[in-house]
N, C-alpha and C. Protein backbone atom coordinates (compact mmCIF):
# COMPACT_ATOMS: atom_id res chain seq x y z
N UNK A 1 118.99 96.60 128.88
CA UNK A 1 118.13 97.64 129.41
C UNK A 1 116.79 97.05 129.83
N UNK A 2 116.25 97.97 130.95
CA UNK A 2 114.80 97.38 131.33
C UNK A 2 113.88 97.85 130.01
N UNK A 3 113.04 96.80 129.98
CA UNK A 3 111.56 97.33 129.30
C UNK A 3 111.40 99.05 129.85
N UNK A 4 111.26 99.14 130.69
CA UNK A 4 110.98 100.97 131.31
C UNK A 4 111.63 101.71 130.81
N UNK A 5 112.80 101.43 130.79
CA UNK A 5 113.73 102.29 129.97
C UNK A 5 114.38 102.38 128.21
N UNK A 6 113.47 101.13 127.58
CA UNK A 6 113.36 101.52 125.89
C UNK A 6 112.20 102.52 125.31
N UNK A 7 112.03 103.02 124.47
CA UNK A 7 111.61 103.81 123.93
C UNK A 7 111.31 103.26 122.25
N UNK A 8 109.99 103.95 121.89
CA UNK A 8 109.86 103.62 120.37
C UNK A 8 110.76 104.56 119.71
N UNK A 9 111.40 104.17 118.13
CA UNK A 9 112.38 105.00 117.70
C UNK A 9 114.05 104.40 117.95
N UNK A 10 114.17 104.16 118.93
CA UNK A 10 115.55 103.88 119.51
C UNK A 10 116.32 103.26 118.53
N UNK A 11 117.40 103.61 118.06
CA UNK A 11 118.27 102.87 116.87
C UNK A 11 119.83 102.65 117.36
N UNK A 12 120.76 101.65 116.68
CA UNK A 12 121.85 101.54 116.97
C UNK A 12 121.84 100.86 116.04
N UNK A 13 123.23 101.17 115.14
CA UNK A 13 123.88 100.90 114.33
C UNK A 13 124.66 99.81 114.26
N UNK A 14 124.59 98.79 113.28
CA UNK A 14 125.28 97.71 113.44
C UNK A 14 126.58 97.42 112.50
N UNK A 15 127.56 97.16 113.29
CA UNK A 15 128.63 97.23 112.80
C UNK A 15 128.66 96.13 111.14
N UNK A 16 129.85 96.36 110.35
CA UNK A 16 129.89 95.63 109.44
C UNK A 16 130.17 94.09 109.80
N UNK A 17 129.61 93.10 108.59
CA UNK A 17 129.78 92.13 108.81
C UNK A 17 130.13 91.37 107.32
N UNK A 18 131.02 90.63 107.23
CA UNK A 18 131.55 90.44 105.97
C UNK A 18 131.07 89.23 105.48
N UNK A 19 130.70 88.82 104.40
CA UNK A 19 130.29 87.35 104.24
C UNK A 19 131.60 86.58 103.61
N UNK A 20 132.47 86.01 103.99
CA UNK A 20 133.62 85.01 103.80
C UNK A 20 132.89 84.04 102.72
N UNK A 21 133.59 83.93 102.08
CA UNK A 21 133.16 82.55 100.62
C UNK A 21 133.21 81.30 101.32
N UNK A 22 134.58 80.97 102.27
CA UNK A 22 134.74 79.76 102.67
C UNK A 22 133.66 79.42 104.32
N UNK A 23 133.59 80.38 104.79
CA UNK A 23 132.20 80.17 105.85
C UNK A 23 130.80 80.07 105.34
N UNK A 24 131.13 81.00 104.00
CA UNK A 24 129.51 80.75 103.52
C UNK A 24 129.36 79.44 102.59
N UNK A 25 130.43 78.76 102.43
CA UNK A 25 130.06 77.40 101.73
C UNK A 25 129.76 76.19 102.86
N UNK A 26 131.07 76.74 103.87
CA UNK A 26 131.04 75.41 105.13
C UNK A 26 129.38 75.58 105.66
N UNK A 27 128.85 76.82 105.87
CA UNK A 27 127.51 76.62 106.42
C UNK A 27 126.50 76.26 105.52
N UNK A 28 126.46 76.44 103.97
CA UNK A 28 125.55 76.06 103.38
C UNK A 28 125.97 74.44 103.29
N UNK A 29 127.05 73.99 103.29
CA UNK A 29 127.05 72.51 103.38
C UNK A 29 127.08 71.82 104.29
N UNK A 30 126.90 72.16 105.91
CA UNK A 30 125.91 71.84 106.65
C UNK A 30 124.46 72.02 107.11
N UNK A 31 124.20 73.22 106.58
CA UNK A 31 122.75 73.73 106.73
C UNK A 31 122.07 73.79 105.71
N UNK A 32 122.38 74.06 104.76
CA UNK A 32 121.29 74.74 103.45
C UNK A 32 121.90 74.31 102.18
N UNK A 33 122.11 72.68 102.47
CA UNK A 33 122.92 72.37 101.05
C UNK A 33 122.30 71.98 99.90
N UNK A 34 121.58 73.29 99.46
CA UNK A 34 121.20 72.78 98.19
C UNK A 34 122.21 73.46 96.82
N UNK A 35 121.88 72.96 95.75
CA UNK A 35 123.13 73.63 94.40
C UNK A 35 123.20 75.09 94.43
N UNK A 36 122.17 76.11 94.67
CA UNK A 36 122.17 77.37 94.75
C UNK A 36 123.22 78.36 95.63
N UNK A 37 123.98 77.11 96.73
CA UNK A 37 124.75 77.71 97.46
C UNK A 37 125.99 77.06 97.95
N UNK A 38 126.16 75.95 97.27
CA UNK A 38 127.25 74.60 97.40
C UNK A 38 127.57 75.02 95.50
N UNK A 39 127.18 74.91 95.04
CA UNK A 39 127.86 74.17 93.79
C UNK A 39 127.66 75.48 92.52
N UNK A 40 129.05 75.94 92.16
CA UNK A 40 129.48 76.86 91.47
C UNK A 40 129.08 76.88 89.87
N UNK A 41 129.12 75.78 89.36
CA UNK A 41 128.79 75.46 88.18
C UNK A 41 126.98 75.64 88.00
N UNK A 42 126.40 75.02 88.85
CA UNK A 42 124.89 75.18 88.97
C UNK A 42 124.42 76.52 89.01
N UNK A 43 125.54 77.42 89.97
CA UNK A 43 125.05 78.70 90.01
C UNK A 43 125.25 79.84 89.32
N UNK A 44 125.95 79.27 88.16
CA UNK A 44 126.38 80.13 86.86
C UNK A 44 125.32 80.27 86.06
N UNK A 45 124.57 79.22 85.96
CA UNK A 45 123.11 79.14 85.15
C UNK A 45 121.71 79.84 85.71
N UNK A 46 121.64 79.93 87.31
CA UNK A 46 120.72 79.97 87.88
C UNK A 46 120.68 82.09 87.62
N UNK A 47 119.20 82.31 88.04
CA UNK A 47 118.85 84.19 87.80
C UNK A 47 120.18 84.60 88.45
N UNK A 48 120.93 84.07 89.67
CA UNK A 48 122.20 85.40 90.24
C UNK A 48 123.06 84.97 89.40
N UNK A 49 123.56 84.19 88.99
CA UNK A 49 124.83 84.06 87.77
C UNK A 49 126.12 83.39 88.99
N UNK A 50 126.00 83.24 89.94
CA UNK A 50 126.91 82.97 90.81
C UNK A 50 125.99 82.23 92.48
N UNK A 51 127.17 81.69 93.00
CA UNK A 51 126.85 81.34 94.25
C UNK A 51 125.87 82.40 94.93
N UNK A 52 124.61 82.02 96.03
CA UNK A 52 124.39 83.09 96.91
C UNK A 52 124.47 82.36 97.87
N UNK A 53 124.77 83.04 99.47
CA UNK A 53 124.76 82.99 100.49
C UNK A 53 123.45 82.79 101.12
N UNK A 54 123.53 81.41 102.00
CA UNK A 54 122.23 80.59 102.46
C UNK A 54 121.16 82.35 103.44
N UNK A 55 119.97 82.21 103.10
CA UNK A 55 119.17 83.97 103.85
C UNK A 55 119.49 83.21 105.16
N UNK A 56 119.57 82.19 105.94
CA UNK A 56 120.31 82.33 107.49
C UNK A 56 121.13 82.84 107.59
N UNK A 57 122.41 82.58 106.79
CA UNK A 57 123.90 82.36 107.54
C UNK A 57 123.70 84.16 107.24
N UNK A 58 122.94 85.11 106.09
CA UNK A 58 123.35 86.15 106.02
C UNK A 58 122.60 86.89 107.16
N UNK A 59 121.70 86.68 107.69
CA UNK A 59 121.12 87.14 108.57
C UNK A 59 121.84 87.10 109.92
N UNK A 60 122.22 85.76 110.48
CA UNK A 60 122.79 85.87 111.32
C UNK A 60 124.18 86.18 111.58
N UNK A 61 124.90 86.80 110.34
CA UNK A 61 125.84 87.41 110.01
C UNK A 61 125.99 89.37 110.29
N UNK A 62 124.37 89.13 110.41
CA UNK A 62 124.30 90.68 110.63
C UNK A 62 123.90 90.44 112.33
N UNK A 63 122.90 89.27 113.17
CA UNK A 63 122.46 89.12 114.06
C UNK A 63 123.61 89.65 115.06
N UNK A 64 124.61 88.72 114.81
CA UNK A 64 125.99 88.94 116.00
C UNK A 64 126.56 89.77 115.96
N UNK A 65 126.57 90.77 114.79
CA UNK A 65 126.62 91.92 114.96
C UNK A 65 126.12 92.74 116.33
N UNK A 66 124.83 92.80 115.46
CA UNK A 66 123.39 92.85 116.56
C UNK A 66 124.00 92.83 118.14
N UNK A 67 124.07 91.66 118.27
CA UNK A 67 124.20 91.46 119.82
C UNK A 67 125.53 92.15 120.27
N UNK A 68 126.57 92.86 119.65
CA UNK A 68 127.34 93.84 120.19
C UNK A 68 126.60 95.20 120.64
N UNK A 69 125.50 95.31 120.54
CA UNK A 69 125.25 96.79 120.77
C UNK A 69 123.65 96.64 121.35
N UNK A 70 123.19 95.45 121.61
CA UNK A 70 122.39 94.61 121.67
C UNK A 70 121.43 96.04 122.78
N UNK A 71 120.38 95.83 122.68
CA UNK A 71 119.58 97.00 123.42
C UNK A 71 119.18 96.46 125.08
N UNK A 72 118.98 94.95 124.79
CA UNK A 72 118.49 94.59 126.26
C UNK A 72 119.56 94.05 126.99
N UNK A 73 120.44 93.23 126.64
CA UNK A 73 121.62 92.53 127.38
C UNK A 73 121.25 91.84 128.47
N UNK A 74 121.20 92.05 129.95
CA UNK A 74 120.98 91.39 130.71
C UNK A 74 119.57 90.99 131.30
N UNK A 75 118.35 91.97 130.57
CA UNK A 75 117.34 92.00 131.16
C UNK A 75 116.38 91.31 130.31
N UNK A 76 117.62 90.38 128.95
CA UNK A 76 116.50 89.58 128.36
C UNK A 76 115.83 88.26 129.15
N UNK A 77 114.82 88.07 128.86
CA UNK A 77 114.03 86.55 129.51
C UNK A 77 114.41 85.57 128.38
N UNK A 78 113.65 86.14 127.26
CA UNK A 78 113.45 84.94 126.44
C UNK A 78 113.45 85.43 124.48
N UNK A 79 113.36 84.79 123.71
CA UNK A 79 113.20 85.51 122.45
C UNK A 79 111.90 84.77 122.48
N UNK A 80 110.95 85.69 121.86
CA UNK A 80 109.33 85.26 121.20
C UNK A 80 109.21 84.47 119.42
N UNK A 81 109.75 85.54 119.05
CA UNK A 81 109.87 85.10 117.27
C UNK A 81 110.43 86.14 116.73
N UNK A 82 110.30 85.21 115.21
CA UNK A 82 111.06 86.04 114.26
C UNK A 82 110.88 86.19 113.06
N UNK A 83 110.76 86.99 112.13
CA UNK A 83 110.87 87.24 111.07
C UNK A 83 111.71 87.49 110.20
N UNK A 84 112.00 87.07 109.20
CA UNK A 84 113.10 87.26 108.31
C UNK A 84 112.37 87.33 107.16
N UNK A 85 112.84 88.54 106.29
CA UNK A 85 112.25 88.99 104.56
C UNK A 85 113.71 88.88 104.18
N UNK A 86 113.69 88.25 103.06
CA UNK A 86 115.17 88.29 102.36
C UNK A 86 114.88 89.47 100.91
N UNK A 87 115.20 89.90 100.77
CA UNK A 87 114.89 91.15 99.52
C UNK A 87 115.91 90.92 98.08
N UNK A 88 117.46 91.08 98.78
CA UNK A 88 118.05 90.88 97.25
C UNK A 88 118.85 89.54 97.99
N UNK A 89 119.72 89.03 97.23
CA UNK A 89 120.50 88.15 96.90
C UNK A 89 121.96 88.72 97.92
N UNK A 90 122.38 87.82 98.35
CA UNK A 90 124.25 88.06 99.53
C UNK A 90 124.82 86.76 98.66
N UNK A 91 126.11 87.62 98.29
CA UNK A 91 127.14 86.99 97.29
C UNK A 91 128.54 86.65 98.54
N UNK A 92 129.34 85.95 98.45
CA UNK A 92 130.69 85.57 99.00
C UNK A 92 131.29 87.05 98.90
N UNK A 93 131.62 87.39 99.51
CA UNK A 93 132.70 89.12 99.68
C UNK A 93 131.65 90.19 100.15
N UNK A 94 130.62 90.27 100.30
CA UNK A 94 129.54 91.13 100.44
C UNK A 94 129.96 91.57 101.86
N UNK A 95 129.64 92.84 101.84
CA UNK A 95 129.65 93.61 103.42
C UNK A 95 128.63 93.98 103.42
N UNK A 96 127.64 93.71 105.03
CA UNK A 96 126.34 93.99 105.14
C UNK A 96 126.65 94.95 106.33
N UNK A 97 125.88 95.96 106.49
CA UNK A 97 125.50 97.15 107.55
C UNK A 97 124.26 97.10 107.87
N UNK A 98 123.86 97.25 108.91
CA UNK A 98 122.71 97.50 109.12
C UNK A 98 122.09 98.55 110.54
N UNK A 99 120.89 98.36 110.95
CA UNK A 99 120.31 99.68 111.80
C UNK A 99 118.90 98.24 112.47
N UNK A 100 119.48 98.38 113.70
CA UNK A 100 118.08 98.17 114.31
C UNK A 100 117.53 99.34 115.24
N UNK A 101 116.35 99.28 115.23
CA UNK A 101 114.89 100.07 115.70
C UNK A 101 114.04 99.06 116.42
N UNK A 102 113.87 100.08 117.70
CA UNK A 102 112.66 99.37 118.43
C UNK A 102 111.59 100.26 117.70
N UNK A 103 110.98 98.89 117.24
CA UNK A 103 109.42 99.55 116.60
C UNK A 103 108.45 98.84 116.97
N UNK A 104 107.76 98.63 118.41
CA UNK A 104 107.24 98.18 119.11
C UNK A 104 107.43 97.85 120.74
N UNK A 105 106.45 98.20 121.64
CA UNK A 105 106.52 97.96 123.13
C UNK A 105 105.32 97.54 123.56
N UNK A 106 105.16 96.58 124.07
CA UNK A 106 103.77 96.39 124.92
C UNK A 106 103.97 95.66 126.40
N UNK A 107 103.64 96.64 127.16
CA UNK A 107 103.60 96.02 128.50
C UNK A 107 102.92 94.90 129.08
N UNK A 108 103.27 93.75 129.27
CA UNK A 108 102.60 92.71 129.72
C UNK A 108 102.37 92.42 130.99
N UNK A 109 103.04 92.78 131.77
CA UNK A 109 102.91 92.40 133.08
C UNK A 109 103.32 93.65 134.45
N UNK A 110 103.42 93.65 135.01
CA UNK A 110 104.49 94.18 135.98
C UNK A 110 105.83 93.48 136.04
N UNK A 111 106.08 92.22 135.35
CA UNK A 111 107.19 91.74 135.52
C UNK A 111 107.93 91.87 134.31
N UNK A 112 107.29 92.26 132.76
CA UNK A 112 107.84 91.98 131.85
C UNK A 112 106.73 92.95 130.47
N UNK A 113 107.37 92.87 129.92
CA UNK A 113 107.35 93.40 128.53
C UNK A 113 107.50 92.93 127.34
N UNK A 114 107.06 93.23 125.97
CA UNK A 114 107.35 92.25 124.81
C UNK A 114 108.22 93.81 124.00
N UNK A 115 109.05 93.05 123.34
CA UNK A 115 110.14 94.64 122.59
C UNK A 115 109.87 94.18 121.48
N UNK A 116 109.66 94.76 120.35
CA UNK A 116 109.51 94.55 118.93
C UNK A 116 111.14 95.28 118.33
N UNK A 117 112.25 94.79 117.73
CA UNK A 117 112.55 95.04 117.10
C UNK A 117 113.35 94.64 115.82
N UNK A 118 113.48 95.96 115.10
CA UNK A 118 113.27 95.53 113.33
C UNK A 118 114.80 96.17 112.74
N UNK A 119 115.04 95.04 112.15
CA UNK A 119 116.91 95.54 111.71
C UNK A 119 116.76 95.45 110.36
N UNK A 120 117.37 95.94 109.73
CA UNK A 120 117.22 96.54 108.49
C UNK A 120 118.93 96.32 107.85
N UNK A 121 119.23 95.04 106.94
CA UNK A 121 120.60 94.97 106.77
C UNK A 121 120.80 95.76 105.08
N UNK A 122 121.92 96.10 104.89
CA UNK A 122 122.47 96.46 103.44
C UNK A 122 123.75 95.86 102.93
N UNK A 123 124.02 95.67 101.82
CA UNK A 123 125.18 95.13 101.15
C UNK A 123 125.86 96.64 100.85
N UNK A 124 127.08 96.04 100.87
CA UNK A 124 128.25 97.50 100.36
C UNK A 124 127.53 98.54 99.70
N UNK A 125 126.70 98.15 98.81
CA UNK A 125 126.19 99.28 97.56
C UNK A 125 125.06 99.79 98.16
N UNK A 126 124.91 99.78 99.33
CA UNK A 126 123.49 100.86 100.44
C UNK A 126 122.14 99.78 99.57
N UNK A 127 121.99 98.60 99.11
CA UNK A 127 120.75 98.16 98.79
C UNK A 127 120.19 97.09 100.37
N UNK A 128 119.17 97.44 100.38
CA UNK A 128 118.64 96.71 101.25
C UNK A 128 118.42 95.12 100.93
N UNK A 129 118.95 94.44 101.48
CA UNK A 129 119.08 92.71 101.38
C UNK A 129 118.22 92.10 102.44
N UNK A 130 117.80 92.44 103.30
CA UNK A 130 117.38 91.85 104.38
C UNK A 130 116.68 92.49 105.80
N UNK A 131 115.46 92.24 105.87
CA UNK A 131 114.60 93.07 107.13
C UNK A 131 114.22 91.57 108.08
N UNK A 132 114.53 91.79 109.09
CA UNK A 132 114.21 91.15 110.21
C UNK A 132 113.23 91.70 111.26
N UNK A 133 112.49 91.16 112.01
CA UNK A 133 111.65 91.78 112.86
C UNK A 133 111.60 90.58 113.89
N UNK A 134 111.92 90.85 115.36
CA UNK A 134 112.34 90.07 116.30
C UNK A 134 111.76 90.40 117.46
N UNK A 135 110.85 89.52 118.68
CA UNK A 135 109.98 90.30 119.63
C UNK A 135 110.62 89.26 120.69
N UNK A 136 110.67 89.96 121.93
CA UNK A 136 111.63 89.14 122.92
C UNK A 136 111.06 89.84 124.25
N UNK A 137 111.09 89.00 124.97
CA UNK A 137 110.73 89.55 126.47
C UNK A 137 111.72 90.12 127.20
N UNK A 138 110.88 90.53 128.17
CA UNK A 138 112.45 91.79 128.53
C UNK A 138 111.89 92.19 129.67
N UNK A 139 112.46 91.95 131.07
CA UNK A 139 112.30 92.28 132.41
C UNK A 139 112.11 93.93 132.91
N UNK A 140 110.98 93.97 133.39
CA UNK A 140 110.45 95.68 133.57
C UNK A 140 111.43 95.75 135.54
N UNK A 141 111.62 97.21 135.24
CA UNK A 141 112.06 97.05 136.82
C UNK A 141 111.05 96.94 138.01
């Protein structure tokens, strides 16, 4: 969608996204291999009592979600930044849901726009695990 045509408020629902044990080990043992998310025995001792899932791989587990229902699609330019709050803990089997909201617009140009928006993920049990906030340029007509 053009910048002209988002609105503050705007929400779409993001489909489920499952966290797999064996994707969430292969990515923490290329990306985020520390004992907290590689090594089972370590994480029996540690505050979750078990493995957690690296706050990337769960985020962007909800992201590609995201981009199925994605608000701008063709009229993105560029992504600006990002924010990621991790809140609780993502275990191996976890199903995350979530809701993004444009909660922010500022017109920059005649050619373009900055979109603020903020996704809000949950684990099976409706607890909030994860808030993202993401600002991206976006072609005005």
């Amino acid at each position: 969608m053009y910048f002209d045509d988002l609105a503050l408020g705007m929400t779409a629902d993001i489909a489920p996204a499952v966290i797999e044990k064996e994707k969430m080990m292969e990515f923490a043992h290329t990306y985020d291999n520390i004992p907290l998310h590689t090594d089972e025995e370590y994480a029996k001792d540690s505050p979750f009592g078990q493995l957690i899932a690296p706050g990337v791989m769960s985020f962007m587990s909800v992201w590609v979600k995201y981009l199925e229902v994605d608000f701008l699609g063709d009229e993105l330019i560029a992504g600006k930044s990002t924010k990621i709050e991790w809140i609780k803990p993502v275990f191996a089997d976890d199903v995350l849901t979530g809701k993004a909201t444009i909660t922010g617009l500022t017109k920059r140009s005649v050619r373009n726009g900055l979109v603020e928006i903020t996704i809000e993920a949950f684990n099976q049990d409706g607890e909030l695990v994860l808030t993202n906030v993401t600002e991206a340029v976006v072609k005005c007509r």
